[in-house]
N, C-alpha and C. Protein backbone atom coordinates (compact mmCIF):
# COMPACT_ATOMS: atom_id res chain seq x y z
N UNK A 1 -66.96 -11.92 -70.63
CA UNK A 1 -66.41 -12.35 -69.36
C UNK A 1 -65.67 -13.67 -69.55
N UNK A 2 -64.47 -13.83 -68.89
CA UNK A 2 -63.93 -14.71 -68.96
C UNK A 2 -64.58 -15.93 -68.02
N UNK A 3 -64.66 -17.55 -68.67
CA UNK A 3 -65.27 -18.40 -68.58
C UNK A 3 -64.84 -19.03 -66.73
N UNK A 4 -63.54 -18.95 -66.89
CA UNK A 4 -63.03 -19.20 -65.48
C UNK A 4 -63.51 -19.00 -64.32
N UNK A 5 -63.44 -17.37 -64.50
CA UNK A 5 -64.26 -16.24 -63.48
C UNK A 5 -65.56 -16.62 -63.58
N UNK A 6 -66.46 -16.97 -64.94
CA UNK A 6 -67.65 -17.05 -64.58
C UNK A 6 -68.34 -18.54 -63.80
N UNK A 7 -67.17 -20.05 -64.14
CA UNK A 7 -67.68 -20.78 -63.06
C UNK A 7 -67.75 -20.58 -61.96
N UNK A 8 -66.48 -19.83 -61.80
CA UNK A 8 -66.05 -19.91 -60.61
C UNK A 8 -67.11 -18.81 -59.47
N UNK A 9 -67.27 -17.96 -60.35
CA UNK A 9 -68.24 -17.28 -59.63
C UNK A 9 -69.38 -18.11 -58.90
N UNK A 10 -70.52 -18.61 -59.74
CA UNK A 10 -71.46 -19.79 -59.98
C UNK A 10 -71.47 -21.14 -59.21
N UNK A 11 -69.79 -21.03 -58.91
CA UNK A 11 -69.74 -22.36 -58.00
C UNK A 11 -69.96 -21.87 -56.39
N UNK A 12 -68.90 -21.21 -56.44
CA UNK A 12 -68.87 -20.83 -55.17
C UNK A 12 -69.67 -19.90 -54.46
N UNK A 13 -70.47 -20.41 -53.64
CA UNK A 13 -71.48 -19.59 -53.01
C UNK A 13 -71.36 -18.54 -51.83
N UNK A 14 -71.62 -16.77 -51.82
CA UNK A 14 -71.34 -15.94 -51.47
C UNK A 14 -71.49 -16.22 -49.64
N UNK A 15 -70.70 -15.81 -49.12
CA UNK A 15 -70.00 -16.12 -47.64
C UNK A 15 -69.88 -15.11 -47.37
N UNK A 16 -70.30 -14.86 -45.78
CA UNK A 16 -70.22 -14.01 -45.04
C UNK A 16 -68.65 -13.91 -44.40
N UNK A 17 -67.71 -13.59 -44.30
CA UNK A 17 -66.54 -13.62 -44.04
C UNK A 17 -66.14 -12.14 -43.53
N UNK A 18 -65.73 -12.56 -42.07
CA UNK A 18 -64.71 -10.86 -41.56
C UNK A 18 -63.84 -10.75 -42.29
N UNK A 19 -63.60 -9.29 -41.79
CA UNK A 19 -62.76 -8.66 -42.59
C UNK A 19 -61.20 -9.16 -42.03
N UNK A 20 -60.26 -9.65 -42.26
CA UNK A 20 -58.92 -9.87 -41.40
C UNK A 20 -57.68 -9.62 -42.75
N UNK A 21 -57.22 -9.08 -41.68
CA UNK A 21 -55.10 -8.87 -42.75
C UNK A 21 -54.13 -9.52 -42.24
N UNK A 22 -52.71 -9.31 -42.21
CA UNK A 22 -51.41 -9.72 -42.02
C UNK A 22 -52.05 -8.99 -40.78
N UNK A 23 -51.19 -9.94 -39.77
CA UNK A 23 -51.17 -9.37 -37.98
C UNK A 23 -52.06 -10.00 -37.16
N UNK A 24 -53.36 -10.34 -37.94
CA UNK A 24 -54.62 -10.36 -37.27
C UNK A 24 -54.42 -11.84 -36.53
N UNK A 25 -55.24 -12.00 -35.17
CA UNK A 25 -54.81 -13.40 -34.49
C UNK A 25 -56.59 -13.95 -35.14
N UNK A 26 -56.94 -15.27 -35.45
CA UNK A 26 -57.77 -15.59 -36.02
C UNK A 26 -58.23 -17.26 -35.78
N UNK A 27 -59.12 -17.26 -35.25
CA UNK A 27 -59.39 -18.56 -34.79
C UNK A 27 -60.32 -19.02 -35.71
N UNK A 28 -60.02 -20.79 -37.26
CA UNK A 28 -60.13 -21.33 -38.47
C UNK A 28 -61.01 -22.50 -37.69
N UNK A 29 -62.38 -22.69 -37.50
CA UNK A 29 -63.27 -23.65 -37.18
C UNK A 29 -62.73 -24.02 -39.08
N UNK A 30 -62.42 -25.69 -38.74
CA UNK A 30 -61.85 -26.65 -39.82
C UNK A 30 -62.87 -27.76 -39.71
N UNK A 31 -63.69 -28.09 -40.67
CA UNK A 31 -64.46 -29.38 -40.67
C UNK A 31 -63.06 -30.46 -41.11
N UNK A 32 -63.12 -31.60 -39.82
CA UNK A 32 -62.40 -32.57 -40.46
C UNK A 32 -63.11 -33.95 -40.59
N UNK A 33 -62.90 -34.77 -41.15
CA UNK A 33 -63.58 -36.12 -41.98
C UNK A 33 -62.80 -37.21 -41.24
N UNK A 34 -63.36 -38.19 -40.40
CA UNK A 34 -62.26 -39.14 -40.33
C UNK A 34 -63.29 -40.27 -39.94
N UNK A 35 -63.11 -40.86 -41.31
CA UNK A 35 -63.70 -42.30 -41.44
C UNK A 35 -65.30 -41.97 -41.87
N UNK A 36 -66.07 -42.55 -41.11
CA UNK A 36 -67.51 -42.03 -41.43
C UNK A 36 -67.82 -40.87 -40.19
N UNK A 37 -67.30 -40.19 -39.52
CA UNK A 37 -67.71 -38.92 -38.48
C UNK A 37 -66.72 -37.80 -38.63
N UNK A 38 -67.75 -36.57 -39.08
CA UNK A 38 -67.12 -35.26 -39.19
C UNK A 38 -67.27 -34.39 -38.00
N UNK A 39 -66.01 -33.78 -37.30
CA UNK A 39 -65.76 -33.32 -36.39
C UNK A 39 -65.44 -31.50 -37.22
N UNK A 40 -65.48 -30.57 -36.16
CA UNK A 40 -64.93 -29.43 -36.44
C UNK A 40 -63.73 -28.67 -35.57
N UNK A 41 -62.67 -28.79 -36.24
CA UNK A 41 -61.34 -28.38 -34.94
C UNK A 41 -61.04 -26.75 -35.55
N UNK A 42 -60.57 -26.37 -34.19
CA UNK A 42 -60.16 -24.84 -33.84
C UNK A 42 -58.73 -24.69 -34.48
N UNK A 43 -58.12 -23.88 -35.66
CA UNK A 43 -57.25 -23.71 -35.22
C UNK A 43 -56.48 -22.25 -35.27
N UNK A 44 -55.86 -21.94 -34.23
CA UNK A 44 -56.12 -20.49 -33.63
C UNK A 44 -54.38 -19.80 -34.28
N UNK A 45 -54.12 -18.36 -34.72
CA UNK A 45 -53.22 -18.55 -34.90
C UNK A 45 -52.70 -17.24 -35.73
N UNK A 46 -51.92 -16.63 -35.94
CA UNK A 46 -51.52 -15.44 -36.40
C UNK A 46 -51.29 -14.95 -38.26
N UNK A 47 -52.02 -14.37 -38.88
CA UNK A 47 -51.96 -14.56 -40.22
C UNK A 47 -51.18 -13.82 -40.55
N UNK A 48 -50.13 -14.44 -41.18
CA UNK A 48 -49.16 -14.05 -42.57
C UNK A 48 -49.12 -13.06 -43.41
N UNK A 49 -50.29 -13.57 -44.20
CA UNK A 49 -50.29 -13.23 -45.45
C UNK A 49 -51.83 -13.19 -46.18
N UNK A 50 -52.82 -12.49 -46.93
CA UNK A 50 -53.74 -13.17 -47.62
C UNK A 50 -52.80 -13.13 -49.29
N UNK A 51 -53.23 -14.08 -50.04
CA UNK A 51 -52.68 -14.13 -50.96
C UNK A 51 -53.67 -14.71 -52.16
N UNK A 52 -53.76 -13.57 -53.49
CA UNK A 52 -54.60 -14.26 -54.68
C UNK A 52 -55.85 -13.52 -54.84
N UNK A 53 -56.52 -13.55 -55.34
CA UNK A 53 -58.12 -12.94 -55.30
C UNK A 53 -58.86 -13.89 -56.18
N UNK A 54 -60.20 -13.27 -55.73
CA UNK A 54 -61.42 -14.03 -56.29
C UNK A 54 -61.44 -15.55 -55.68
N UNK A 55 -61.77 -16.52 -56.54
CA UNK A 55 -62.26 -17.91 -55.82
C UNK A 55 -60.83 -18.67 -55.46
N UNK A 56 -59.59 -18.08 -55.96
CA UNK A 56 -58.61 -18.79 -55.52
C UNK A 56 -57.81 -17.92 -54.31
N UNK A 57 -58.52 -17.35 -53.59
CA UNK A 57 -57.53 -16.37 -52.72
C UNK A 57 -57.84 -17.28 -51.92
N UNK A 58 -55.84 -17.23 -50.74
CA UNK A 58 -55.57 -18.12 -49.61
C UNK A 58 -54.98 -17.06 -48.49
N UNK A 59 -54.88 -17.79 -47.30
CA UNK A 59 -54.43 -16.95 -46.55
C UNK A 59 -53.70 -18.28 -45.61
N UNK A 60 -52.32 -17.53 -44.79
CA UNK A 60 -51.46 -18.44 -43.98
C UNK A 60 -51.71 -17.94 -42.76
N UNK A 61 -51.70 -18.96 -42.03
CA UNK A 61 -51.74 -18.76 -40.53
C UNK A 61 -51.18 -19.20 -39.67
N UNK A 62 -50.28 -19.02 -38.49
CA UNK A 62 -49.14 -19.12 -38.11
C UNK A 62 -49.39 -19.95 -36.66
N UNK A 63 -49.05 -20.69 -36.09
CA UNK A 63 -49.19 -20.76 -34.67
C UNK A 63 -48.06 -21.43 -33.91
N UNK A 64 -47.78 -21.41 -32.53
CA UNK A 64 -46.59 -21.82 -31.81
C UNK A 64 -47.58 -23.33 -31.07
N UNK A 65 -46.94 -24.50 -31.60
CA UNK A 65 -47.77 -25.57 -30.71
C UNK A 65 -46.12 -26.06 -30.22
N UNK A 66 -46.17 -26.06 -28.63
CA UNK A 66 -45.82 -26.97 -27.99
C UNK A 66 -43.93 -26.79 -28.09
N UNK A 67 -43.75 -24.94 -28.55
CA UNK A 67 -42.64 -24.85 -29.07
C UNK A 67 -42.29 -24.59 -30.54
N UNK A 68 -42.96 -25.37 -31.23
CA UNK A 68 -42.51 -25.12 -32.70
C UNK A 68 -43.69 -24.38 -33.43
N UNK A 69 -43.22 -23.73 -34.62
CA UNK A 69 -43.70 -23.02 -35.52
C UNK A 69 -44.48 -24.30 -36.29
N UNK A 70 -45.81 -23.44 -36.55
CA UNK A 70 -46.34 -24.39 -37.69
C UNK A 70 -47.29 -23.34 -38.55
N UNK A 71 -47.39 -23.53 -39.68
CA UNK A 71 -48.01 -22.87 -40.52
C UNK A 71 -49.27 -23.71 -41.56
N UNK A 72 -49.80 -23.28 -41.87
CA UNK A 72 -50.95 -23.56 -42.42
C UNK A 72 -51.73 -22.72 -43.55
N UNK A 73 -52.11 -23.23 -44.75
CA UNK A 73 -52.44 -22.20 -45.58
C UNK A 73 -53.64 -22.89 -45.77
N UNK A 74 -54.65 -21.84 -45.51
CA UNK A 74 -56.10 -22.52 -45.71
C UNK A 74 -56.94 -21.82 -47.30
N UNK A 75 -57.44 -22.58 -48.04
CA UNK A 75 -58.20 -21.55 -49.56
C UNK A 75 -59.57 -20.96 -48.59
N UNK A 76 -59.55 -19.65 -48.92
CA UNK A 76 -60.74 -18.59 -48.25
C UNK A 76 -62.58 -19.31 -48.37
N UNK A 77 -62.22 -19.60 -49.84
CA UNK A 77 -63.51 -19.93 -50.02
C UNK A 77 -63.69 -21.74 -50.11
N UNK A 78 -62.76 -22.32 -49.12
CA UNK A 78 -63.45 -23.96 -49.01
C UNK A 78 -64.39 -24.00 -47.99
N UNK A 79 -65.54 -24.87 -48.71
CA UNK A 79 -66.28 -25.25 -48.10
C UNK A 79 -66.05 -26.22 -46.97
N UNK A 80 -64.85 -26.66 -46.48
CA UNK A 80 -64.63 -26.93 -45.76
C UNK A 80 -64.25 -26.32 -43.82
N UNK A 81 -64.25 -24.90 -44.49
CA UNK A 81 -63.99 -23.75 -43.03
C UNK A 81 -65.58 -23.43 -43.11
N UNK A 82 -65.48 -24.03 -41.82
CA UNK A 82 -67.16 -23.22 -41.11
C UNK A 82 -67.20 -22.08 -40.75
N UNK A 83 -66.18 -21.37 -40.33
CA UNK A 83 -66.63 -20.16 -40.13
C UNK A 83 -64.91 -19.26 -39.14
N UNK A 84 -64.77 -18.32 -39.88
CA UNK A 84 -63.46 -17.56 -39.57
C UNK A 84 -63.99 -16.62 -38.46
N UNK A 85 -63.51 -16.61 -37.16
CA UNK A 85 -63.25 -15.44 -36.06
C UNK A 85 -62.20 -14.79 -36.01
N UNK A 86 -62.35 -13.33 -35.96
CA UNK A 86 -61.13 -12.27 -35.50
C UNK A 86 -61.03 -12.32 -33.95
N UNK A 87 -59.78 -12.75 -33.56
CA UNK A 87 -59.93 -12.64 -32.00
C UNK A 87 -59.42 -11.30 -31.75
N UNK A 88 -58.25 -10.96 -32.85
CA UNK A 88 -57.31 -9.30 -31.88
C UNK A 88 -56.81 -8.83 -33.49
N UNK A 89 -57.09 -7.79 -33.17
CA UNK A 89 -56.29 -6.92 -34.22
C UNK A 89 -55.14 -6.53 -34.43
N UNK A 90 -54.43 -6.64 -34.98
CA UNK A 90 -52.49 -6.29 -35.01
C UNK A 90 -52.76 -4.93 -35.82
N UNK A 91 -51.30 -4.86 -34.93
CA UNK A 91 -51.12 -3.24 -35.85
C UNK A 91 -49.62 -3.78 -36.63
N UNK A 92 -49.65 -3.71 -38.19
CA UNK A 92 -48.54 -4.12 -39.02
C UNK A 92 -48.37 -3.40 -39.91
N UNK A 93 -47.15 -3.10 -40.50
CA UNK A 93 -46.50 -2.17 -41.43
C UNK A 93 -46.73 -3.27 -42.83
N UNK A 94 -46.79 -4.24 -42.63
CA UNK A 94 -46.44 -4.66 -43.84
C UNK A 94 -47.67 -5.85 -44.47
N UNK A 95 -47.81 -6.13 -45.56
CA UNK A 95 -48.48 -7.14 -45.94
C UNK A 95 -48.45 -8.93 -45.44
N UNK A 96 -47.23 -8.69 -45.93
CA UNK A 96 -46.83 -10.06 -45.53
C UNK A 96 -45.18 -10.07 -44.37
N UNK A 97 -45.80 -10.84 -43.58
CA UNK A 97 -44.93 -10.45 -42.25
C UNK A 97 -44.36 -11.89 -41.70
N UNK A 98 -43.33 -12.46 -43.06
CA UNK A 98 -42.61 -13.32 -42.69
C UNK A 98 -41.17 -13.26 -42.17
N UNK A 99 -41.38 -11.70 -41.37
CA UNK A 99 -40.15 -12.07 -40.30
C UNK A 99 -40.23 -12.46 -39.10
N UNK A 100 -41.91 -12.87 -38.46
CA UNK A 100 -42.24 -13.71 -37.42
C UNK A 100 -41.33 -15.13 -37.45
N UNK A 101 -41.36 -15.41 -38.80
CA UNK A 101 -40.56 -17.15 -38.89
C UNK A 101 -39.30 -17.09 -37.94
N UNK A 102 -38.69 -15.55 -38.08
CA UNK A 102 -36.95 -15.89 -37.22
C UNK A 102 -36.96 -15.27 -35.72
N UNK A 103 -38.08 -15.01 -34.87
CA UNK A 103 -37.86 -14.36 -33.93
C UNK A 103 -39.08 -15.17 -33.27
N UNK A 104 -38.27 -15.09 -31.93
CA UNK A 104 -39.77 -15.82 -30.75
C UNK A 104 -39.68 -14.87 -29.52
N UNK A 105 -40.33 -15.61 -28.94
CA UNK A 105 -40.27 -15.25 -27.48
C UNK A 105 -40.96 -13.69 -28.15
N UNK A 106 -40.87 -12.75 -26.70
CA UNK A 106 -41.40 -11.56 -26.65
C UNK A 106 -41.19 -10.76 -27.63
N UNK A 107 -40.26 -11.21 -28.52
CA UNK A 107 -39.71 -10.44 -29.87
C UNK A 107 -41.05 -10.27 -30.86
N UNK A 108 -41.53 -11.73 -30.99
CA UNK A 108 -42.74 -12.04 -31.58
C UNK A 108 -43.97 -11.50 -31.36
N UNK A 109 -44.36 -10.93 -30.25
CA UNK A 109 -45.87 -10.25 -29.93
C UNK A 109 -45.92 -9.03 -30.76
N UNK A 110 -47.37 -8.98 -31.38
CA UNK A 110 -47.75 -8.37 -32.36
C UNK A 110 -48.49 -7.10 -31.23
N UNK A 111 -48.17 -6.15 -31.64
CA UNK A 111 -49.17 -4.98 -30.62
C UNK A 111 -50.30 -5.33 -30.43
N UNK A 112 -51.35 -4.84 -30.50
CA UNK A 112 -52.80 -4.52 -30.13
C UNK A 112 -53.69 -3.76 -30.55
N UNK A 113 -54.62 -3.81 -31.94
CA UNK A 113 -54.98 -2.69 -32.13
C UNK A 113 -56.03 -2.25 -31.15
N UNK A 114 -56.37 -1.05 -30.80
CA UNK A 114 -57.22 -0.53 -29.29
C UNK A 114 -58.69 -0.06 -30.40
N UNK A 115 -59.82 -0.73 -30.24
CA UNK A 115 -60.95 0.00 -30.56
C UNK A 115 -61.22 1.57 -30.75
């Protein structure tokens, strides 16, 4: 076995994590640090892409604040995300669905997957 894989295994401790893809809307509880008090912020928002496997897989997540596009790529397994929610399921053709970047408004709504 390669040595990489095997820290990496060893380091990182096994996480309960939903299942989510490209489409999915997903609300990222973020531990943040500021100064000596750690707070945990929401941030809610449409995923991209997952990208990578094993201890280095990331995933992007998309959101509209206040008008503008902002994106965010969080690593799956930091110990820094408390805990990933699926809010809605998308229905998407594709893996990675960076043609959200050029279209807004109602163009942009992702279907619905129905239970």
């Amino acid at each position: 076995m390669d040595l990489v894989k095997f820290a990496a295994e060893t380091i990182n401790e096994k996480r309960e994590l939903p299942e989510f893809k490209a489409g999915d809307t997903v609300t990222v509880y973020y531990k943040i640090i500021e100064g000596n008090k750690e707070r945990i912020q929401q941030y809610q928002g449409v995923v991209l892409q997952r990208k990578g496997s094993g201890a280095s897989q990331t995933f992007t997540v998309r959101k509209i604040s206040n008008g503008v596009g902002v994106e965010r790529i969080f690593p799956l397994f930091s110990p820094k995300i408390d805990k990933i929610v699926v809010d809605k399921r998308g229905i998407v053709r594709r893996a990675r669905i960076f043609y959200l970047r050029g279209i807004s408004g109602k163009k942009a709504r992702i279907e619905e997957k129905k239970a």
